[in-house]
Each structure stands twice: as structure tokens, then as C-alpha cells.
Protein backbone atom coordinates (compact mmCIF):
# COMPACT_ATOMS: atom_id res chain seq x y z
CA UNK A 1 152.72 128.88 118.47
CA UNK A 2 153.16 126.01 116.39
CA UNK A 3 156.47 126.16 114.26
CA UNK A 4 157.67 124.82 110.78
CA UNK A 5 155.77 126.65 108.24
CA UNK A 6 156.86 128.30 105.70
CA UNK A 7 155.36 130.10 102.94
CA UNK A 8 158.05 129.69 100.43
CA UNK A 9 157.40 125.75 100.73
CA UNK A 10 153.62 126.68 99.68
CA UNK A 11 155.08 128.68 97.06
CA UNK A 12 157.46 125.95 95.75
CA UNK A 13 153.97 123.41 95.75
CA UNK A 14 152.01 125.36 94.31
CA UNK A 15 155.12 126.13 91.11
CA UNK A 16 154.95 122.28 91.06
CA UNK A 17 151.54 121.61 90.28
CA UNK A 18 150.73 120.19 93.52
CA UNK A 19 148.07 122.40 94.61
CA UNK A 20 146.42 119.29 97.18
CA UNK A 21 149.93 119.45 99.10
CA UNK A 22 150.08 123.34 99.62
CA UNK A 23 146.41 123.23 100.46
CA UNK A 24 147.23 120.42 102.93
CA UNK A 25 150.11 121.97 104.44
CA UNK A 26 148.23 125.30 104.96
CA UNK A 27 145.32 123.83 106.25
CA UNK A 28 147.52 121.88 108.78
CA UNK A 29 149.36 124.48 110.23
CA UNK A 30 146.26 127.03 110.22
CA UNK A 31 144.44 124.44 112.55
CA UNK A 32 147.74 124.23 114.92
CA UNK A 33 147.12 128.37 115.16
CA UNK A 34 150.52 129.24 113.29
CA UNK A 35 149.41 133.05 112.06
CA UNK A 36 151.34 132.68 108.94
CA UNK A 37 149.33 129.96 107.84
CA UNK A 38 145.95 131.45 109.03
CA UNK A 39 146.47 134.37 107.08
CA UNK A 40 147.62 132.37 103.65
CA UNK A 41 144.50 130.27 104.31
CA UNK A 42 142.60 133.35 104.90
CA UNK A 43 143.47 134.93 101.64
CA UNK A 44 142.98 131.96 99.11
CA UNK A 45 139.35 132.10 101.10
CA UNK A 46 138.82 135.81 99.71
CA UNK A 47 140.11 135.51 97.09
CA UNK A 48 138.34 132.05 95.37
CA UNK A 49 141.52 130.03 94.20
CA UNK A 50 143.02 128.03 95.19
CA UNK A 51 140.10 126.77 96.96
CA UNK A 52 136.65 127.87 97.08
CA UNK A 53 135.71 131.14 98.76
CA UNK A 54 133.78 131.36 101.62
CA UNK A 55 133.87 134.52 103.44
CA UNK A 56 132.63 133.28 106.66
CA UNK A 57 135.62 130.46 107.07
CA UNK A 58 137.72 133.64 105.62
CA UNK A 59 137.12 136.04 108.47
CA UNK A 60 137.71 133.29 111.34
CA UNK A 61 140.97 132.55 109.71
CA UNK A 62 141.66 136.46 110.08
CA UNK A 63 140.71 136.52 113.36
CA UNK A 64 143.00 133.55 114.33
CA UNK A 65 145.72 135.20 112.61
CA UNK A 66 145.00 138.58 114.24
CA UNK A 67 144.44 137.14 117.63
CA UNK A 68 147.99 135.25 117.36
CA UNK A 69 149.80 138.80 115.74
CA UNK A 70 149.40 138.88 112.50
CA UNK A 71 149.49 142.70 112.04
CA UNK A 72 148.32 142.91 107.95
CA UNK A 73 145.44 140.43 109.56
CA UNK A 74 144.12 142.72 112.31
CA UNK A 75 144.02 145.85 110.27
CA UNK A 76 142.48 143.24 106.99
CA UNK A 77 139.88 142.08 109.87
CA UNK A 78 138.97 145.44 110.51
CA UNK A 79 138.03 146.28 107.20
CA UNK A 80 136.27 143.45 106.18
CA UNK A 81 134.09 143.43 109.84
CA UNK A 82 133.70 147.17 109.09
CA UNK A 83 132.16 146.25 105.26
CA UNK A 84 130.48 143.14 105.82
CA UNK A 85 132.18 140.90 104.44
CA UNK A 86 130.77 137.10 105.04
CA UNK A 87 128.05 139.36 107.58
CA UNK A 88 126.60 142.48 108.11
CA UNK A 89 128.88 145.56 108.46
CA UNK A 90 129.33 146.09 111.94
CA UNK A 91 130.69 149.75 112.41
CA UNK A 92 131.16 149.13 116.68
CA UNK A 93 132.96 145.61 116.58
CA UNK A 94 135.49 147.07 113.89
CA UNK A 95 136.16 149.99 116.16
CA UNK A 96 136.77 148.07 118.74
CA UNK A 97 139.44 145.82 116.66
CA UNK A 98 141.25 148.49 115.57
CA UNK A 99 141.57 149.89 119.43
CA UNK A 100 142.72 146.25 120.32
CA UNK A 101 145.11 146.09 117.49
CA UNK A 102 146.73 149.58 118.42
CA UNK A 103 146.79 148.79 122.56
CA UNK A 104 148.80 145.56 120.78
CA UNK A 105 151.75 147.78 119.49
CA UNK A 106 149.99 148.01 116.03
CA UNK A 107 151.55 151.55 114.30
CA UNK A 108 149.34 151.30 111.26
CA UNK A 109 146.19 150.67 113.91
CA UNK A 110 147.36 154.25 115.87
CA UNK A 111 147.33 155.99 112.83
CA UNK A 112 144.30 155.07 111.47
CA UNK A 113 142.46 155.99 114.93
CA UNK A 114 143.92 159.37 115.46
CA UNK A 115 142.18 159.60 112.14
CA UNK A 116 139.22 158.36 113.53
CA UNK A 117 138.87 160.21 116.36
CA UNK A 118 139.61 163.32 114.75
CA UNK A 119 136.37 163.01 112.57
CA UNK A 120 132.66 164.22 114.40
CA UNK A 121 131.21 160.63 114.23
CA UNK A 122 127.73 158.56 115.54
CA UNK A 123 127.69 155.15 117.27
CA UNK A 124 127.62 154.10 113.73
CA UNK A 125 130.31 155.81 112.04
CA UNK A 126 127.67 158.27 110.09
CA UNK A 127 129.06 162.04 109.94
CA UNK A 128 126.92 164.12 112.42
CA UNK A 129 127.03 166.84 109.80
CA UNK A 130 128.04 167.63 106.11
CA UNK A 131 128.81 171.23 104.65
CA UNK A 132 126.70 172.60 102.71
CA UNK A 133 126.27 171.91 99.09
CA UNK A 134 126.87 174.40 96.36
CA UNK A 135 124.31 173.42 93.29
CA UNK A 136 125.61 173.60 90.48
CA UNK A 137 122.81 172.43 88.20
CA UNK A 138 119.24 171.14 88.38
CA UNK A 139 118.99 168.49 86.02
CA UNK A 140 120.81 166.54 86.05
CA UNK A 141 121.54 167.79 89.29
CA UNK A 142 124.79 168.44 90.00
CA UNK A 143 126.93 169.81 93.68
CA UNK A 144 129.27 170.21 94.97
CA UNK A 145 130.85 170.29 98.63
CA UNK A 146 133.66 171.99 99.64
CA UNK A 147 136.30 170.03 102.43
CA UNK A 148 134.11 167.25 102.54
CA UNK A 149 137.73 165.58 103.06
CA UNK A 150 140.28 167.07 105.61
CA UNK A 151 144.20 166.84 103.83
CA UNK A 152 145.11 163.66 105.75
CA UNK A 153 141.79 162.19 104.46
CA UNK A 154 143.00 162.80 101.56
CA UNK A 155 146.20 161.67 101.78
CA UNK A 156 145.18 158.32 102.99
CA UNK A 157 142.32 157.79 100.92
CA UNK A 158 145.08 158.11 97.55
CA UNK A 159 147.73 155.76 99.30
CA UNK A 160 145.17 153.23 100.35
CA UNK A 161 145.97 151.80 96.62
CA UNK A 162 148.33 153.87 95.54
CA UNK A 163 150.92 150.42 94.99
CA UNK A 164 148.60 149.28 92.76
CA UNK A 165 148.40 151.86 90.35
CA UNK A 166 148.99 151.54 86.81
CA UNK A 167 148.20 152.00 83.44
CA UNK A 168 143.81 152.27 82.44
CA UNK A 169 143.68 149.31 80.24
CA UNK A 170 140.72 147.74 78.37
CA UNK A 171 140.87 144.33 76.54
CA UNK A 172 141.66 144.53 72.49
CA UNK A 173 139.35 141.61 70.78
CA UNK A 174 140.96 142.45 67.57
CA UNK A 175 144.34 141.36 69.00
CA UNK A 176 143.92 139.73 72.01
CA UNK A 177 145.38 141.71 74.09
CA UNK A 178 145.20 144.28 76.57
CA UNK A 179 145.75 147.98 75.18
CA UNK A 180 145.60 151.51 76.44
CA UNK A 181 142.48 152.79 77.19
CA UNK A 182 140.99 155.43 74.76
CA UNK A 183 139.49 157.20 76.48
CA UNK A 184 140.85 157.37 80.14
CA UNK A 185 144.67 157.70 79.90
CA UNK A 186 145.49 157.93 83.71
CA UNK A 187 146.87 155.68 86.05
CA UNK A 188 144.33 153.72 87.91
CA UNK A 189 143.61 151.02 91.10
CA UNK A 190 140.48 149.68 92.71
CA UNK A 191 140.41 150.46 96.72
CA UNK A 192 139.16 146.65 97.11
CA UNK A 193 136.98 145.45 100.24
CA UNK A 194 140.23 144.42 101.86
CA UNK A 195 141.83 147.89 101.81
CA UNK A 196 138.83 149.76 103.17
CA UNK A 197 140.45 150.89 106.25
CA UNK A 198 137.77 152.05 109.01
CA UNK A 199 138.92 155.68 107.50
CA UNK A 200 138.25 154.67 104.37
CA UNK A 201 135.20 153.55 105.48
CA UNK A 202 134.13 156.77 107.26
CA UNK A 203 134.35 158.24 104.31
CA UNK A 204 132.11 156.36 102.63
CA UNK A 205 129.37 156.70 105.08
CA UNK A 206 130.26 160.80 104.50
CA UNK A 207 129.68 159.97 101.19
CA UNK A 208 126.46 157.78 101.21
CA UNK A 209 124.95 160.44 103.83
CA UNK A 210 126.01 163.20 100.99
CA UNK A 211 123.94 161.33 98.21
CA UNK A 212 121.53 160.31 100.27
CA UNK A 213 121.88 156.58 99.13
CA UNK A 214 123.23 153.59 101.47
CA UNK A 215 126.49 152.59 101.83
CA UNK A 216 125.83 149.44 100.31
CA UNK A 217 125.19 150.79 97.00
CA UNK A 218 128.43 152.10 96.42
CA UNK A 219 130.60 150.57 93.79
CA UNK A 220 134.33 150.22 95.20
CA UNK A 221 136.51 153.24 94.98
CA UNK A 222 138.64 153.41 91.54
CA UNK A 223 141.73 155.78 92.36
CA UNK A 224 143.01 157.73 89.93
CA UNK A 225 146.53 159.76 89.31
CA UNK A 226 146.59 162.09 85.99
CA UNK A 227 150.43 163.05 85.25
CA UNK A 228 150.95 165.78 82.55
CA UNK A 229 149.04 165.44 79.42
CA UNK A 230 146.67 162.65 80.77
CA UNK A 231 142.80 162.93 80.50
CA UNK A 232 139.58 161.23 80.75
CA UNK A 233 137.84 162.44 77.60
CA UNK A 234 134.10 162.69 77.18
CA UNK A 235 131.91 159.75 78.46
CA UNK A 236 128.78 158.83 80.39
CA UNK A 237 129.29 156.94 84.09
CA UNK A 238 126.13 155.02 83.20
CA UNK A 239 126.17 151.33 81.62
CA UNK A 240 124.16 150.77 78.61
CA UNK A 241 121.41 147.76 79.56
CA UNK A 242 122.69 147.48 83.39
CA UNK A 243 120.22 146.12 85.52
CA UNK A 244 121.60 148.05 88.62
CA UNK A 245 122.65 151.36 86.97
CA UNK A 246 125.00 153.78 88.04
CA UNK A 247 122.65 156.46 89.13
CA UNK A 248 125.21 158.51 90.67
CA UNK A 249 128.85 159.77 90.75
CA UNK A 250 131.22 161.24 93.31
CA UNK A 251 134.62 162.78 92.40
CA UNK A 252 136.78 163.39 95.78
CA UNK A 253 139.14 166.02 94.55
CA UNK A 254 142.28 164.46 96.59
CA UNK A 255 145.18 167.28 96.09
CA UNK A 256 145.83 170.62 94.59
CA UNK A 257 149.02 172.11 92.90
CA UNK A 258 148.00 170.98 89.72
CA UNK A 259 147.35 172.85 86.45
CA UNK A 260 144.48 171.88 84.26
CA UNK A 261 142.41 168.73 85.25
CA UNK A 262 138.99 170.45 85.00
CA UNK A 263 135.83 168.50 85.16
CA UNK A 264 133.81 169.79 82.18
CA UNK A 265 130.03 169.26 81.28
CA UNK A 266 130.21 170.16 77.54
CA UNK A 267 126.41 169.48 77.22
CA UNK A 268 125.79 172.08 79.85
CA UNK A 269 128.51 174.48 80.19
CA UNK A 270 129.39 173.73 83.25
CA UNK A 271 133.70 173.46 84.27
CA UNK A 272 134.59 172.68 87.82
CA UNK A 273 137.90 173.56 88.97
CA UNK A 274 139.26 170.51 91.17
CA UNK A 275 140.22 171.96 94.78
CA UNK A 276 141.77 169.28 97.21
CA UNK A 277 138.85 168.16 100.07
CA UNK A 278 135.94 168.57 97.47
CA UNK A 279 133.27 166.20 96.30
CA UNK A 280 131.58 166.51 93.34
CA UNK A 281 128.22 164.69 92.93
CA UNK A 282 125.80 164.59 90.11
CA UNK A 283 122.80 162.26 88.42
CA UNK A 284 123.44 160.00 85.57
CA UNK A 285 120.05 159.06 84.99
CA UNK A 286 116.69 160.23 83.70
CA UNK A 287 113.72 159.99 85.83
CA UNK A 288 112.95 156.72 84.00
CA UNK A 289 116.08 155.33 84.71
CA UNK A 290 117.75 155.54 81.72
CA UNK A 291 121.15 157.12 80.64
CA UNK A 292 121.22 161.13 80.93
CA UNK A 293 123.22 162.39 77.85
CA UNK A 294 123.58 165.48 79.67
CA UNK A 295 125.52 164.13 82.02
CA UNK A 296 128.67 163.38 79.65
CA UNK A 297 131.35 164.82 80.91
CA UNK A 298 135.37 164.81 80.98
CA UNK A 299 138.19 164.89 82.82
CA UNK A 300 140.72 167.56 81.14
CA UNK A 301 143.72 167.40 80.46
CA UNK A 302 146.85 167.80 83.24
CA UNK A 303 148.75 170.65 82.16
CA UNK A 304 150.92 170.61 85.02
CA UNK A 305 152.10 168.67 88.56
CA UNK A 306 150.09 165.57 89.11
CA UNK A 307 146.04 165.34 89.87
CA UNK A 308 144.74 162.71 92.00
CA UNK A 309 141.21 161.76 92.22
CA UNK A 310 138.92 159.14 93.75
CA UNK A 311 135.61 158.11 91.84
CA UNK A 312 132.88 156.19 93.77
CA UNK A 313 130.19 155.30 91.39
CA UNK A 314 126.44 154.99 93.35
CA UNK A 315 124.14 151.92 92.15
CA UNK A 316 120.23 152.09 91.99
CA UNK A 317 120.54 148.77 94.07
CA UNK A 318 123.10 147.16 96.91
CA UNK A 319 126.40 146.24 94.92
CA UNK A 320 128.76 143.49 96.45
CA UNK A 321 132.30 143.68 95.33
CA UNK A 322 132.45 139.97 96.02
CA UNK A 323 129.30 139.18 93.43
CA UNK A 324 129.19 142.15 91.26
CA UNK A 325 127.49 140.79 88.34
């Protein structure tokens, strides 16, 4: 393995202004296979800055980085060849990474397929089977499904961004500045395409085969932690003059041992009492495609303990994370 690199010394160029040189330097030991550099070079590919992104050159950079022991590379690898990125998901090849990865010594790689393994899967990674689905209203429709998550699905689906949690924020044009949110006051992350662990991404398929849409339509997963007192008052899921509405929403009920935290449907009558494993589903649209006003709803407030919940909002059309406009 080629020696010398350092990521501090990118660091230091890039503080300086001298973006060409830390590009260089990357770029130079990436090509000589040092994994630290693959990886850096891999990232600034995702993410767009400071070069260009291009997801293809991004996921052979993982893989040189994964093949030379990057562990954070193997397990990002398996993710991205699991959701597509820069391709077409491939559900097989990303099972067969993460094996690879955990014959290599990979902890994080074992965990994820005992998790894996433990779930009744296809070639695919589609559930063989789904439980069945207590209606709850007819239009909008609304269901729900009880343990549609087992407790360590759970568990990993709320730390799979659970570092990146903080404050619901929205951007103050009066001031400038970014404020509380008004109307959701709960802690909140994005699961982005880079975090979807292959369990992650089983349970997306679970939840794609439960709305009967394609995995591909699904918005990433927003993960949200209410602490006492914290709400998400009344609203509507759908966008006002999208082009590629929300048409549907899923609420994974992640814990229990909570107080309060209802999901209420003032317009209907309708309160659902959040119970750890469930999925709640409903419409947010008319037949016509616009806005349902009977589908405002709310998140109550946390009376007691701490409620964590993962929303994955359903597009008419596929949604990339990487293009979402």
C-alpha cells in the first residue's frame, strides 16, 4: 500500500485556499491504491464539492478503498450498490459485499447480516410476506400493520442517523436566518443514500411491497425523536404545485414507553396510538391528484419518555436523492 498520505495535510490545503493542491494530492495517492485517499476522493465524488460529482467514478473509488480495507468504504459500497447509486440497485451483488466484508473481520458487516438473515427474504430482497393490514379508513385510505418491524429493526433503523439529529429548522426570510420550526418541534435527520444499510434497505422493499409502489419512489427516510412536550402540529404531507407529489406516507412506530405521541386525523376522527414495530400508511391525494384536506393530521404532543419515529414519504414518480428537484 502506498504510504505518505495524510488527511490532515488535505485538511490544512483545503483551510488555505488551495483547493487544486488537495485535489492533486488526493487524486495522486487514490491512483497509487492508498484506501485513505480512495475514500476522501470517493466522498468529494458524492458529495459534488470539491469537485464535480459523478457517481460512477464515486463507487470505483469505494470499491478500491473497500478492496484495500477501508471498513466505513465496504459497508458505504454496500449501500450505495444496494440503492443504485451511479447504476441500477443490485440487491445480489450488495449481499454478496456485505458477506465479503464480514468473512474480512468487518463487525459492523456481521451485524448487519445476522439481521439479514433473520428476515424471510427473495433473491431480491422483497419480503415473502407482510401481516395483515388493519383499515382504518376508506378515503383517504388509511392502515395500519402491526410488527411490520421486529425490535432490532427498529433499533437500527433509529441509530442509522441518530448522530445527526437535531433541532427541525426552516429558513426565516424576514431575518435571514434559520429558526425553529413551527410546526414540527422534534429533533430530526435524513437516513441519506449513504447510510442505507442493506437492513435499511430491506425495509424499504417491506415498505414499497406494503404500499404497493416501487422502491424507487420513496423519498429518503427523515428520522424523528419527540422528547417531552414536542409535537408535529396539524399539516398535510403533500406539496402545494409539486410535479411528483407525495401520494403517500408511512410512519414506522420505532419504540414504545412513551406517553402521548398520538397520530391524530382531526378531519376524521381518527387517533392512532403509536406501538413500537407498526407502520402506518395512508393517501394524501385525491383521485385527481391533488392535495386531500382530509388527510391533515398531527403528531401529539410527548407527555412522557421519548418517541421515535421514521417517516418515508411515497412519490407519484421515481425520486433520486441525488437529483431531487
Amino acid at each position: 500500500m502506498a504510504s505518505g498520505y495524510s488527511n490532515a495535510v488535505v485538511d490544512h490545503l483545503l483551510e488555505q485556499g488551495d483547493v487544486r493542491g488537495a485535489v492533486a494530492l488526493v487524486e495522486h495517492y487514490s491512483a497509487s491504491g492508498n484506501r485513505d485517499a480512495c475514500f476522501q476522493l470517493a466522498m468529494w465524488l458524492l458529495v459534488g464539492s470539491p469537485i464535480a460529482r459523478d457517481l460512477s467514478r464515486a463507487m470505483l473509488a469505494l470499491n478500491a478503498a473497500a478492496a484495500a480495507g477501508h471498513g466505513d468504504a465496504a459497508l458505504m459500497e454496500v449501500a450505495l450498490v444496494a440503492n443504485g447509486a451511479g447504476g441500477s440497485p443490485d440487491w445480489p451483488r450488495a449481499l454478496g459485499l456485505l458477506r465479503r466484508a464480514g468473512e474480512q473481520g468487518n463487525a459492523i458487516a456481521r451485524e448487519h447480516l445476522a439481521l439479514i438473515e433473520a428476515m424471510a427474504l427473495d433473491a431480491a430482497g422483497d419480503p415473502r410476506h407482510l401481516p395483515p393490514a388493519e383499515i382504518l379508513n376508506d378515503s383517504p385510505r388509511i392502515f395500519r400493520l402491526s410488527k411490520l418491524l421486529t425490535p432490532a429493526e427498529c433499533e437500527h433503523l433509529a441509530l442509522s442517523a441518530a448522530n445527526l439529529l437535531q433541532p427541525a429548522l426552516v429558513f426565516d426570510p424576514q431575518t435571514n436566518r434559520m429558526v425553529h420550526h413551527p410546526v414540527r418541534t422534534s429533533d430530526n435527520a435524513v437516513v441519506g443514500p449513504t447510510r442505507e444499510s442493506l437492513v435499511v434497505q430491506a425495509i424499504l422493499r417491506r415498505v414499497a411491497a406494503a404500499t404497493g409502489t416501487d422502491i424507487g419512489q420513496g423519498e429518503q427516510v427523515s428520522l424523528l425523536r419527540y422528547s417531552p412536550g414536542q409535537q408535529y402540529r396539524p399539516h398535510l404531507d403533500a406539496i402545494t404545485g409539486s410535479t411528483n407529489q407525495r401520494i403517500k406516507t408511512v410512519l414506522l412506530y420505532l419504540n414504545e414507553g412513551f406517553g402521548g405521541g398520538e397520530t391524530r386525523f382531526d378531519e376524521l376522527g381518527i387517533e392512532v396510538v403509536p406501538r413500537g414495530g407498526d407502520a402506518l400508511i395512508f393517501d394524501n391525494v385525491l383521485a385527481d391528484g391533488r392535495p386531500d384536506p382530509r388527510a391533515r393530521h398531527a403528531g401529539l404532543p410527548v407527555r412522557a419518555g421519548v418517541k421515535w419515529v421514521a417517516t418515508r414519504w411515497i412519490r407519484a414518480a421515481p425520486y433520486s436523492p441525488w437529483n431531487p428537484n
